[in-house]
C-alpha atoms as a PDB file:
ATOM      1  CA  UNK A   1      -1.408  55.637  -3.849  1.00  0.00           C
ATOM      2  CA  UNK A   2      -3.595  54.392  -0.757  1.00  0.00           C
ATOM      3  CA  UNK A   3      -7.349  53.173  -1.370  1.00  0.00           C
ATOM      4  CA  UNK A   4      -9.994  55.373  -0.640  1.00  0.00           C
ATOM      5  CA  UNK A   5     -11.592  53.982   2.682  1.00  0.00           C
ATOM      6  CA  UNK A   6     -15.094  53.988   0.813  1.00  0.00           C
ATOM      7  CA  UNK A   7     -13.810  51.714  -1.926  1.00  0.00           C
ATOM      8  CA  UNK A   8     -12.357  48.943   0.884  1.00  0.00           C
ATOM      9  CA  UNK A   9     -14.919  45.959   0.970  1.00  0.00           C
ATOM     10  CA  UNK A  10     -15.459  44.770   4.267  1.00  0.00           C
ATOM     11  CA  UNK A  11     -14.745  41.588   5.129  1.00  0.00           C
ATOM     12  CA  UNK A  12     -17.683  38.911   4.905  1.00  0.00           C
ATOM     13  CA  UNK A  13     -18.635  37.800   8.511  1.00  0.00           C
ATOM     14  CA  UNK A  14     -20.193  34.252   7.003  1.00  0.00           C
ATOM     15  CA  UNK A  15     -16.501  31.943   6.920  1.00  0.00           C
ATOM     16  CA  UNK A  16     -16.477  33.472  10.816  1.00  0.00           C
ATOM     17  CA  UNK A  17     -19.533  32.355  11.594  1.00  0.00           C
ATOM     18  CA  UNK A  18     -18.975  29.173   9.992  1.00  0.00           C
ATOM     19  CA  UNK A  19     -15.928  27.875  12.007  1.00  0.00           C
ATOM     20  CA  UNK A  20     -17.217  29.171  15.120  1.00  0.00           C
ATOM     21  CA  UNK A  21     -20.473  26.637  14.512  1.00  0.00           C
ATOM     22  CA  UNK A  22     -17.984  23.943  13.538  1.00  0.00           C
ATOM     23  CA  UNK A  23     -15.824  24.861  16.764  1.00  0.00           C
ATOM     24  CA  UNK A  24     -19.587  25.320  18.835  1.00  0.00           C
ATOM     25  CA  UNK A  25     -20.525  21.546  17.788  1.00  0.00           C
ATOM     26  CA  UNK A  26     -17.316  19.732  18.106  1.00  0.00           C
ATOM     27  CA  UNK A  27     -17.470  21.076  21.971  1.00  0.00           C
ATOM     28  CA  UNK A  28     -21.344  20.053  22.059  1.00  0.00           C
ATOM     29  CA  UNK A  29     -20.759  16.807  21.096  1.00  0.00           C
ATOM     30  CA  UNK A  30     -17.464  16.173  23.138  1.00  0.00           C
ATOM     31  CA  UNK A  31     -19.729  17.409  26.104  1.00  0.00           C
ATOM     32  CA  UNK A  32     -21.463  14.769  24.715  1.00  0.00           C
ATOM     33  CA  UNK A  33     -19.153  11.833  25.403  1.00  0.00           C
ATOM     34  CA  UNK A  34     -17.985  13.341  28.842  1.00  0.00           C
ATOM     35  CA  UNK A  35     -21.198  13.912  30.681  1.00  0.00           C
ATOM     36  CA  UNK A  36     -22.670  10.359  29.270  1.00  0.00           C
ATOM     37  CA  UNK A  37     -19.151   8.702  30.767  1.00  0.00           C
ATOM     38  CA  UNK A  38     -19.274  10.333  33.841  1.00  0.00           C
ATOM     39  CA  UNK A  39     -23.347  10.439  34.773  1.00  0.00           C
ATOM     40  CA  UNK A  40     -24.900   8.634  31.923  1.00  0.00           C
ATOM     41  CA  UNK A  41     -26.136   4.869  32.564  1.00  0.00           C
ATOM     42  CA  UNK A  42     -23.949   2.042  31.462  1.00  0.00           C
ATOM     43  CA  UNK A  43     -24.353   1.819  27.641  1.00  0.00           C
ATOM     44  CA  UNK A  44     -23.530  -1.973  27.575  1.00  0.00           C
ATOM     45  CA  UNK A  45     -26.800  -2.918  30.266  1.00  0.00           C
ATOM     46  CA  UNK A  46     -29.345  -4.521  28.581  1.00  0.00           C
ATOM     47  CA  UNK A  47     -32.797  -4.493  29.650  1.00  0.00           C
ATOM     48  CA  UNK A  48     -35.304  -6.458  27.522  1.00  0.00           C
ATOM     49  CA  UNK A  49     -38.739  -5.184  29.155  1.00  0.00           C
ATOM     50  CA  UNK A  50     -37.721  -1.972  28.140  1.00  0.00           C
ATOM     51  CA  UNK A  51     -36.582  -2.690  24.079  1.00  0.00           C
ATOM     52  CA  UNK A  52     -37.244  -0.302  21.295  1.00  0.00           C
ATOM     53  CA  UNK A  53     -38.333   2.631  24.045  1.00  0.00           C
ATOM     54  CA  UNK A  54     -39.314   5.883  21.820  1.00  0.00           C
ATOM     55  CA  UNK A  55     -37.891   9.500  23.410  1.00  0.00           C
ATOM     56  CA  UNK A  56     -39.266   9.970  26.958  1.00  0.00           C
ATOM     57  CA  UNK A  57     -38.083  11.728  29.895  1.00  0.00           C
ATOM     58  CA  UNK A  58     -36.210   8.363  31.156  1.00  0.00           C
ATOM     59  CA  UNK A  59     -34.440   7.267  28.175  1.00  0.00           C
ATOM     60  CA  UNK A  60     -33.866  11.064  26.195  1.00  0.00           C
ATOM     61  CA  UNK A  61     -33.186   9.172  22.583  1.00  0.00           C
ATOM     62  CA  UNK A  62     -35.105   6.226  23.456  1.00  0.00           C
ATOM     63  CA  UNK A  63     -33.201   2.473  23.776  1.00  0.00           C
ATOM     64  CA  UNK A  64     -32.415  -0.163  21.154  1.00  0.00           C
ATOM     65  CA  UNK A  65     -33.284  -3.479  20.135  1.00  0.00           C
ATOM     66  CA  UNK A  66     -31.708  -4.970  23.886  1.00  0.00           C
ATOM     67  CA  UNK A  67     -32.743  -1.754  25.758  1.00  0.00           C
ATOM     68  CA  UNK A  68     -29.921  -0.032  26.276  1.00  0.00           C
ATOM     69  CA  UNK A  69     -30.030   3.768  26.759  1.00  0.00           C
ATOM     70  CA  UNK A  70     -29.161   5.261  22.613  1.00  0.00           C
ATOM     71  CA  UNK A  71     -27.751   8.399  24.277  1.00  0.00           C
ATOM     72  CA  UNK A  72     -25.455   6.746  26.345  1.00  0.00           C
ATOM     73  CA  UNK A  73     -24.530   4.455  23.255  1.00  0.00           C
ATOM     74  CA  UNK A  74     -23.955   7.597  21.323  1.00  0.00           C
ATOM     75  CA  UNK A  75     -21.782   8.658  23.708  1.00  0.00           C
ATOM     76  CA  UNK A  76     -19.518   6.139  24.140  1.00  0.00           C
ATOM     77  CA  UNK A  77     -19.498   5.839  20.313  1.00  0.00           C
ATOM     78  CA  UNK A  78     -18.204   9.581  20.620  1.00  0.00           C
ATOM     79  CA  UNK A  79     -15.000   8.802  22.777  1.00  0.00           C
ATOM     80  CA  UNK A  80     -14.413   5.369  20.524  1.00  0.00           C
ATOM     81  CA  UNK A  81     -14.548   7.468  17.003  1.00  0.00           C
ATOM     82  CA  UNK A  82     -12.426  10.323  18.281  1.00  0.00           C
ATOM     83  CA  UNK A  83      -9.599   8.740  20.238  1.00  0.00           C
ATOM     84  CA  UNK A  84      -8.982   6.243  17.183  1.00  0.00           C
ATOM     85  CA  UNK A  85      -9.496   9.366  14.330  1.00  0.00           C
ATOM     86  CA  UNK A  86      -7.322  11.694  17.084  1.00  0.00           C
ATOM     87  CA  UNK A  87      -4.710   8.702  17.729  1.00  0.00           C
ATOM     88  CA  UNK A  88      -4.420   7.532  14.264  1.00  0.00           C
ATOM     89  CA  UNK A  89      -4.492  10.985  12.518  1.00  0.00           C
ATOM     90  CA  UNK A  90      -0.996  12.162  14.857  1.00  0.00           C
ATOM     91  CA  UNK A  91       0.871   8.839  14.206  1.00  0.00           C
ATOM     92  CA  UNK A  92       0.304   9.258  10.442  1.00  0.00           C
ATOM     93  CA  UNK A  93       1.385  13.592  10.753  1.00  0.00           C
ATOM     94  CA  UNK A  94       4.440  11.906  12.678  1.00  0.00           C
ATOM     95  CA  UNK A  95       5.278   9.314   9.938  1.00  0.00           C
ATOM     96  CA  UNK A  96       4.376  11.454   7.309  1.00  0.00           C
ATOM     97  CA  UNK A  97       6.291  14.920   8.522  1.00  0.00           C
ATOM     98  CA  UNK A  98       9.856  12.468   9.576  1.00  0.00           C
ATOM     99  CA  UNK A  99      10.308  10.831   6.269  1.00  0.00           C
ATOM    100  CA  UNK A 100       9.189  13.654   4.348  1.00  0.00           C
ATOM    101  CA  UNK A 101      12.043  15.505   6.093  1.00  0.00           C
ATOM    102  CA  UNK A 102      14.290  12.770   5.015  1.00  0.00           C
ATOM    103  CA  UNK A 103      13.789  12.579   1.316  1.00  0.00           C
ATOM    104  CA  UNK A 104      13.829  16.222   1.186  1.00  0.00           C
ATOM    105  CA  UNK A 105      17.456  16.332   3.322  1.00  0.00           C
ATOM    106  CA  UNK A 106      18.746  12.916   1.805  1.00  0.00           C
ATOM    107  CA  UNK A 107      17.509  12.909  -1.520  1.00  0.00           C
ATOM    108  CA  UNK A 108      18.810  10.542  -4.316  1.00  0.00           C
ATOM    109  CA  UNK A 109      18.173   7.106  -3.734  1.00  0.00           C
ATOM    110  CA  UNK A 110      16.200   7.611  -0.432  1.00  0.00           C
ATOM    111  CA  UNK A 111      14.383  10.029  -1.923  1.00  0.00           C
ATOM    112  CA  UNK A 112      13.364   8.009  -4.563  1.00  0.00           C
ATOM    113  CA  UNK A 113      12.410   4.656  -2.519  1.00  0.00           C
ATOM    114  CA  UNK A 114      10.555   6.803  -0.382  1.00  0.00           C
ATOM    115  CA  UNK A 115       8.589   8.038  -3.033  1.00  0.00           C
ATOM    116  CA  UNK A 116       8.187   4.958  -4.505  1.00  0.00           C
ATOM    117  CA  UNK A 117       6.733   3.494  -1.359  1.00  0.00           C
ATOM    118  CA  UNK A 118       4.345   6.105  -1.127  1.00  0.00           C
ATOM    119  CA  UNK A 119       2.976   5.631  -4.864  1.00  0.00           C
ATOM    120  CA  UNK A 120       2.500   2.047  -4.389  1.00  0.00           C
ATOM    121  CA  UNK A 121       0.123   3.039  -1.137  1.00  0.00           C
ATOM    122  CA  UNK A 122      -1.594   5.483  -3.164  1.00  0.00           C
ATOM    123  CA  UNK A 123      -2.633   3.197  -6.205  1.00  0.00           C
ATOM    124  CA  UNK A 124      -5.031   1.418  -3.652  1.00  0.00           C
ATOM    125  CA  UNK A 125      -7.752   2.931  -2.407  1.00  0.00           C
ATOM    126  CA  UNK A 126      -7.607   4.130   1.281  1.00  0.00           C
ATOM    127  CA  UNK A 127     -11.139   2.451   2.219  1.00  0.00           C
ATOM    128  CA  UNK A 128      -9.581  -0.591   0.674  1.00  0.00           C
ATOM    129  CA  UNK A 129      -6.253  -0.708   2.745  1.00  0.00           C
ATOM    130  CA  UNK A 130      -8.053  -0.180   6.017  1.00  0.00           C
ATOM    131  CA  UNK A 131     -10.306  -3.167   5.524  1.00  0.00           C
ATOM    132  CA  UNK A 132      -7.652  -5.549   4.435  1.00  0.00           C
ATOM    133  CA  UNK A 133      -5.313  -4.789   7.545  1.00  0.00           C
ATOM    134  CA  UNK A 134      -8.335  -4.784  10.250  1.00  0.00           C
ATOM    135  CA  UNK A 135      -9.310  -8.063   8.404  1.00  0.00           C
ATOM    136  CA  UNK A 136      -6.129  -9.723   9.604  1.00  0.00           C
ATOM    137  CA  UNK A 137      -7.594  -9.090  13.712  1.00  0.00           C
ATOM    138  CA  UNK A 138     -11.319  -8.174  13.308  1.00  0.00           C
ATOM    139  CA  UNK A 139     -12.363  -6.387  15.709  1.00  0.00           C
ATOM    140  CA  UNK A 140      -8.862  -5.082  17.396  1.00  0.00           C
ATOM    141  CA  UNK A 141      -8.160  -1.272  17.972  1.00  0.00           C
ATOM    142  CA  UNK A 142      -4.761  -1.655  17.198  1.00  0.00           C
ATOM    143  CA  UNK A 143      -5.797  -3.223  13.503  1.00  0.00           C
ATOM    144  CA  UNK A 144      -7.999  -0.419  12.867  1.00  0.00           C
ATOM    145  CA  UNK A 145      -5.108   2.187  13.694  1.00  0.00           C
ATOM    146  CA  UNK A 146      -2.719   0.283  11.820  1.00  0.00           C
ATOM    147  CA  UNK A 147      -4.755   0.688   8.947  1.00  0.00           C
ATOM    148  CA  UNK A 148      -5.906   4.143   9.459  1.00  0.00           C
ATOM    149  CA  UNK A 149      -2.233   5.356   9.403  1.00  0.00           C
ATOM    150  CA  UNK A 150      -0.941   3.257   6.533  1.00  0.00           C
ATOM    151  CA  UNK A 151      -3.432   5.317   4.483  1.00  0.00           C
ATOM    152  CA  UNK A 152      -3.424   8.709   5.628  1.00  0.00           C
ATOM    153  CA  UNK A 153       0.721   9.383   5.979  1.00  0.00           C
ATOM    154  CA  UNK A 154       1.440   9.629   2.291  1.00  0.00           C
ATOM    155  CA  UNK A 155      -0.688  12.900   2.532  1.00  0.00           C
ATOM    156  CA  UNK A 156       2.106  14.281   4.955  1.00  0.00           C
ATOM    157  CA  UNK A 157       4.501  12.591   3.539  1.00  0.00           C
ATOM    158  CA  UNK A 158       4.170  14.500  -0.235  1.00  0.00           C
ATOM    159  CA  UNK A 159       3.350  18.122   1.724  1.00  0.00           C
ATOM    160  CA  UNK A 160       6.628  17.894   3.836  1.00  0.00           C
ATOM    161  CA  UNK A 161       8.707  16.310   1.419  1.00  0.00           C
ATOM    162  CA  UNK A 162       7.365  19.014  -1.433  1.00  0.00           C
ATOM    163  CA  UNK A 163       7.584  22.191   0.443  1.00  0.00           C
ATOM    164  CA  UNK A 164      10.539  21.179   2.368  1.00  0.00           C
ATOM    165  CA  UNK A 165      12.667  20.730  -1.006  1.00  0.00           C
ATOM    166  CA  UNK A 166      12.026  24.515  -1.600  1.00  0.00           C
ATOM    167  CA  UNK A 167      12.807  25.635   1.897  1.00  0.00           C
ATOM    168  CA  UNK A 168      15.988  23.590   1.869  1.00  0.00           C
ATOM    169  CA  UNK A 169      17.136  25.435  -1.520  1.00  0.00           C
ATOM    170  CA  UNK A 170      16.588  28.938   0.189  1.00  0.00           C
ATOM    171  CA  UNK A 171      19.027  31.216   0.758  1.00  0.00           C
ATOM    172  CA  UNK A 172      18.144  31.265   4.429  1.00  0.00           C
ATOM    173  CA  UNK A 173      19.358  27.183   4.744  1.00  0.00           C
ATOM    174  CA  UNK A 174      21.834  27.876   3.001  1.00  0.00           C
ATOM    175  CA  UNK A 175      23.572  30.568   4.947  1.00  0.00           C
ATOM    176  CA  UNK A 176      22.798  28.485   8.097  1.00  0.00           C
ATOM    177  CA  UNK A 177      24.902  25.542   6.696  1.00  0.00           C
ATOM    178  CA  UNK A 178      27.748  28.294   5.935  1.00  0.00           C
ATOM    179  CA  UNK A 179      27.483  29.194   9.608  1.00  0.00           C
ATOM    180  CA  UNK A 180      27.507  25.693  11.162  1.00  0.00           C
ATOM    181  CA  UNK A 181      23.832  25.051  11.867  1.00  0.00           C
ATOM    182  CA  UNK A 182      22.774  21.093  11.946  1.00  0.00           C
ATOM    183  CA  UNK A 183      20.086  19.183  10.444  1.00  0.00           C
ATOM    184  CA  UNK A 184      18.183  19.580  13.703  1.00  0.00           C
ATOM    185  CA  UNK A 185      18.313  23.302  14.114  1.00  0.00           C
ATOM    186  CA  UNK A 186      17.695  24.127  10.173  1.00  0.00           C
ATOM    187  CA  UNK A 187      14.867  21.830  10.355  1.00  0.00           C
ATOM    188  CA  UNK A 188      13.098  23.650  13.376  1.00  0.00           C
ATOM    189  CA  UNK A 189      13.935  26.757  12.785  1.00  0.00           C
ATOM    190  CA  UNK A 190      13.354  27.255   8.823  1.00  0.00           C
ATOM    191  CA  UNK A 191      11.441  24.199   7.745  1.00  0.00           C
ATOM    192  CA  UNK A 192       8.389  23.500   9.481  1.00  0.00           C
ATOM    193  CA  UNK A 193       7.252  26.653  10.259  1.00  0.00           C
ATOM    194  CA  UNK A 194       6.712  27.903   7.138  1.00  0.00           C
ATOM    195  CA  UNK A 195       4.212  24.530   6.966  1.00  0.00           C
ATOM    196  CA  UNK A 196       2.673  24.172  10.375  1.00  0.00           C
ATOM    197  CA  UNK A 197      -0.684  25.904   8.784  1.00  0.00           C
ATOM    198  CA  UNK A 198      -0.839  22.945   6.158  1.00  0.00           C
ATOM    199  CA  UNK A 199      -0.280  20.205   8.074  1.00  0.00           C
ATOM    200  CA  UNK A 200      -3.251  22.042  10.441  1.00  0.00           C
ATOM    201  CA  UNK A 201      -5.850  21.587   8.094  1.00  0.00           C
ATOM    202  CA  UNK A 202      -4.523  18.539   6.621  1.00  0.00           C
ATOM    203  CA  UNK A 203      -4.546  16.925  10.263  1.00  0.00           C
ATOM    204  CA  UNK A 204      -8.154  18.217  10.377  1.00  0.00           C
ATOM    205  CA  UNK A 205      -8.992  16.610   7.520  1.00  0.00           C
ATOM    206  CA  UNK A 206      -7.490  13.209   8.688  1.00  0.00           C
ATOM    207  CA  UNK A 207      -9.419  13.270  11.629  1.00  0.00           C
ATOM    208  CA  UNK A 208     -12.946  13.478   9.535  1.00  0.00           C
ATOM    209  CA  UNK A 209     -11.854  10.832   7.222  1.00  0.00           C
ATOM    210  CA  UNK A 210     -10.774   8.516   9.854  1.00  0.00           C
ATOM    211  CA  UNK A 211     -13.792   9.483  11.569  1.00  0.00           C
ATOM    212  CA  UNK A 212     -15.940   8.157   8.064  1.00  0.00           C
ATOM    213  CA  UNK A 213     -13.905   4.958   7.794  1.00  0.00           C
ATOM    214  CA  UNK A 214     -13.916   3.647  11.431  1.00  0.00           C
ATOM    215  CA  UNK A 215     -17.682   4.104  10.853  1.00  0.00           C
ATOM    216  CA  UNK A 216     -17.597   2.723   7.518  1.00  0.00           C
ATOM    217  CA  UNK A 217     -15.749  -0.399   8.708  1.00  0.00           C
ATOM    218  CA  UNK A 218     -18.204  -0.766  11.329  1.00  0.00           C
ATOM    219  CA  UNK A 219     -21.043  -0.783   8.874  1.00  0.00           C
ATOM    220  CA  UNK A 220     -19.629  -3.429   7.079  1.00  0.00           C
ATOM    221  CA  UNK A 221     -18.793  -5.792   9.782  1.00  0.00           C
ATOM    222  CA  UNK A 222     -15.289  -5.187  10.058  1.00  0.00           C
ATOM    223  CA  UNK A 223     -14.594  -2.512  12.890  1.00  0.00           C
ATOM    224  CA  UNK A 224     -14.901  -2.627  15.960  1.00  0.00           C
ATOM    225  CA  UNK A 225     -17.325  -5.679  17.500  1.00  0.00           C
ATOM    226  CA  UNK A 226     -20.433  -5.575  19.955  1.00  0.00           C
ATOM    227  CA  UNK A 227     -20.993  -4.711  22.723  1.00  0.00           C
ATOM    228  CA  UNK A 228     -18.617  -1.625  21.970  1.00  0.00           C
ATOM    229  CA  UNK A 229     -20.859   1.310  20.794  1.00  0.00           C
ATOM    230  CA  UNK A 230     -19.194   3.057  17.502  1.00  0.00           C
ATOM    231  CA  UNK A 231     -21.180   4.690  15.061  1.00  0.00           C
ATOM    232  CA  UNK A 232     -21.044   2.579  12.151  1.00  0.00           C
ATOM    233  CA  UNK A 233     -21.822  -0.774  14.021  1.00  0.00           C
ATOM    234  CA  UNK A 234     -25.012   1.072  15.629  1.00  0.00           C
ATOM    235  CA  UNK A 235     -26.200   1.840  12.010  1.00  0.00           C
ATOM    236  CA  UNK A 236     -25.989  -1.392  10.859  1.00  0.00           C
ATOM    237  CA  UNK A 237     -27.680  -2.568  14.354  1.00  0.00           C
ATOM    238  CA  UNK A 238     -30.416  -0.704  13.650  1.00  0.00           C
ATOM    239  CA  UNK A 239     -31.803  -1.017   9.970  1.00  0.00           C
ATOM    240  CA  UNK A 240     -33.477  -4.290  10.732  1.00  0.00           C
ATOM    241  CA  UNK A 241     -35.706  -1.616  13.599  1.00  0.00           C
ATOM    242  CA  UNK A 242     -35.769   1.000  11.171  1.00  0.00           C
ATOM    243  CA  UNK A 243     -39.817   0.524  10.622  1.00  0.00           C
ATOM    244  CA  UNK A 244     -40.675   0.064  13.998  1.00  0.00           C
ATOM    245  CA  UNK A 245     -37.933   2.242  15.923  1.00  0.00           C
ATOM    246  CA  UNK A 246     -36.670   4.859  13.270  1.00  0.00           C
ATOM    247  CA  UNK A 247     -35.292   7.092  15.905  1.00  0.00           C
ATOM    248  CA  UNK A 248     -32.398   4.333  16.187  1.00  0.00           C
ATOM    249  CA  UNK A 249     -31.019   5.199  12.767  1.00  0.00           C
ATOM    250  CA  UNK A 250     -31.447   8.750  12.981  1.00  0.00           C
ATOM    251  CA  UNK A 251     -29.496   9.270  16.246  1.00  0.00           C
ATOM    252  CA  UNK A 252     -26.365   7.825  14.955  1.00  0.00           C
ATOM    253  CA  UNK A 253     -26.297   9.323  11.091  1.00  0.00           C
ATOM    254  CA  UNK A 254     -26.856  12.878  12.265  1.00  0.00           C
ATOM    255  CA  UNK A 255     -24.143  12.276  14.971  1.00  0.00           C
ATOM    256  CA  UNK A 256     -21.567  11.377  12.358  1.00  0.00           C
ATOM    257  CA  UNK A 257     -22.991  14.061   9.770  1.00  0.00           C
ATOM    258  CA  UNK A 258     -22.467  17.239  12.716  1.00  0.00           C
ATOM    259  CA  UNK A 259     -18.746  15.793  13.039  1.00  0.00           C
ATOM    260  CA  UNK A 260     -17.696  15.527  10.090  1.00  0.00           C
ATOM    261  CA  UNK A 261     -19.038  18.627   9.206  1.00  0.00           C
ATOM    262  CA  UNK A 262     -18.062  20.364  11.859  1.00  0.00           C
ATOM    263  CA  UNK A 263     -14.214  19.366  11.584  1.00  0.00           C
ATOM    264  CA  UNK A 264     -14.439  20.387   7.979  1.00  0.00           C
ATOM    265  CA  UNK A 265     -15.749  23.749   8.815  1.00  0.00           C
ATOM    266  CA  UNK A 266     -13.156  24.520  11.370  1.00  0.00           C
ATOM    267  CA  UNK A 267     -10.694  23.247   9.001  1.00  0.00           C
ATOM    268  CA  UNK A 268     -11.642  25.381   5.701  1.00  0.00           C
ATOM    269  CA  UNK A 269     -12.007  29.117   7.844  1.00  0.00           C
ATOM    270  CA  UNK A 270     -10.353  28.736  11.187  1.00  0.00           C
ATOM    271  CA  UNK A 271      -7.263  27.741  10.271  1.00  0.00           C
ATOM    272  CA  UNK A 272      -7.340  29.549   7.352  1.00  0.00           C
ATOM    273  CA  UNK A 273      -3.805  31.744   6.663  1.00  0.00           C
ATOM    274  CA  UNK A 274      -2.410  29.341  10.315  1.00  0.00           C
ATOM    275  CA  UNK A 275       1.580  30.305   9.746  1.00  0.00           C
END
């Protein structure tokens, strides 16, 4: 028996109109780091009879402590955050999707090394990891995605390896093998897609937490080194201003807060029911 159309509740408009704002300031603030690369001043020019500028019509966000242009700053801390979040957060789906495919298609002893080494990553935390492998080169991209990707795989790894056990035991693989389909084929064909909506959102969600460590690290001191502009480092540039020049801290938190909220709003409704 069908449901009267009267008693259907309509679907709520609000998780809509919360990914398209997500989607709306991810493109704002990409615009962001295009236009300030391609017509924006140099962000790395100092200019020291111009220091601690407030909002004008030459300098839109003012300058900092060595009078360099904070929206051009922002910018290029824009292209730095996202190519090392975007960068590290597909090597560690890569990682994480090919040896989750082999412990579920291997199993025994591989299985269970693989799962070991995945444990041992997990009993530190992530934060943690990141800062003791960009410690070895301080300031180094390559350190920082290094680190980023030893912490965010095991996430891919336990999805892939989880739902791919169950896929492998269907009746689906199975017949396949009776017909004479390889690893490669069974694996393209009946494995992933059944998970290429998970590993979506759970790429999405690397991406904002790579996004909060690189600027975490560069908080601390441990990221990425002047005269690069990254988020973090410009925080920690400008608390010493904050009294005379507060418009220096501001720029940079609500930067990092509209990213990282944004990526988590696409993630949670866009993708939502991705097959």
């Amino acid at each position: 028996m069908s449901t009267p159309p009267f008693l259907i509740k309509p679907a709520s408009p609000v998780p809509a109109r919360r990914w398209r704002w997500g989607a709306v300031t991810l493109m704002a603030v990409a615009l962001l780091g295009l236009l300030t690369q391609w017509w924006g001043p140099d962000p790395s020019v100092q200019n020291l009879g111009q220091t601690l500028m407030a909002p004008g019509v030459d300098h839109w966000l003012g300058t900092d402590h060595l009078g360099r242009d904070l929206l051009a700053r922002m910018g290029e801390a824009v292209r730095v955050s996202f190519w090392l979040a975007l960068g590290s957060a597909l090597l560690a789906v890569g990682l994480g999707s090919a040896l989750g495919l082999v412990a579920a298609w291997c199993r025994g002893w591989v299985d269970r090394l693989l799962c070991l080494c995945a444990d041992g990553v997990a009993a530190i935390p992530a934060l943690l990891w990141v800062l003791l492998v960009a410690a070895l080169a301080p300031g180094q991209k390559w350190a920082l995605y290094s680190g980023l990707v030893l912490t965010a795989w095991v996430e891919f790894f336990r999805l892939v390896r989880s739902q791919a056990f169950a896929t492998l035991a269907g009746d689906a693989v199975q017949a396949g093998r009776l017909l004479g389909f390889g690893a490669p084929y069974l694996l393209r064909w009946y494995v992933l897609p059944p998970m290429a909506g998970d590993l979506l959102r759970l790429w999405s969600y690397a991406i904002a937490n790579a996004v909060l460590a690189v600027a975490a690290l560069g908080f601390v001191g441990v990221g990425l080194r002047p005269p690069t502009a990254e988020l973090g480092l410009m925080m920690t540039e400008a608390l010493p201003y904050y009294d005379a020049a507060p418009w220096l801290l501001a720029g940079p938190v609500v930067l990092l807060v509209l990213v990282v909220g944004a990526l988590q709003s696409v993630t949670r409704y866009a993708w939502k029911g991705t097959v």
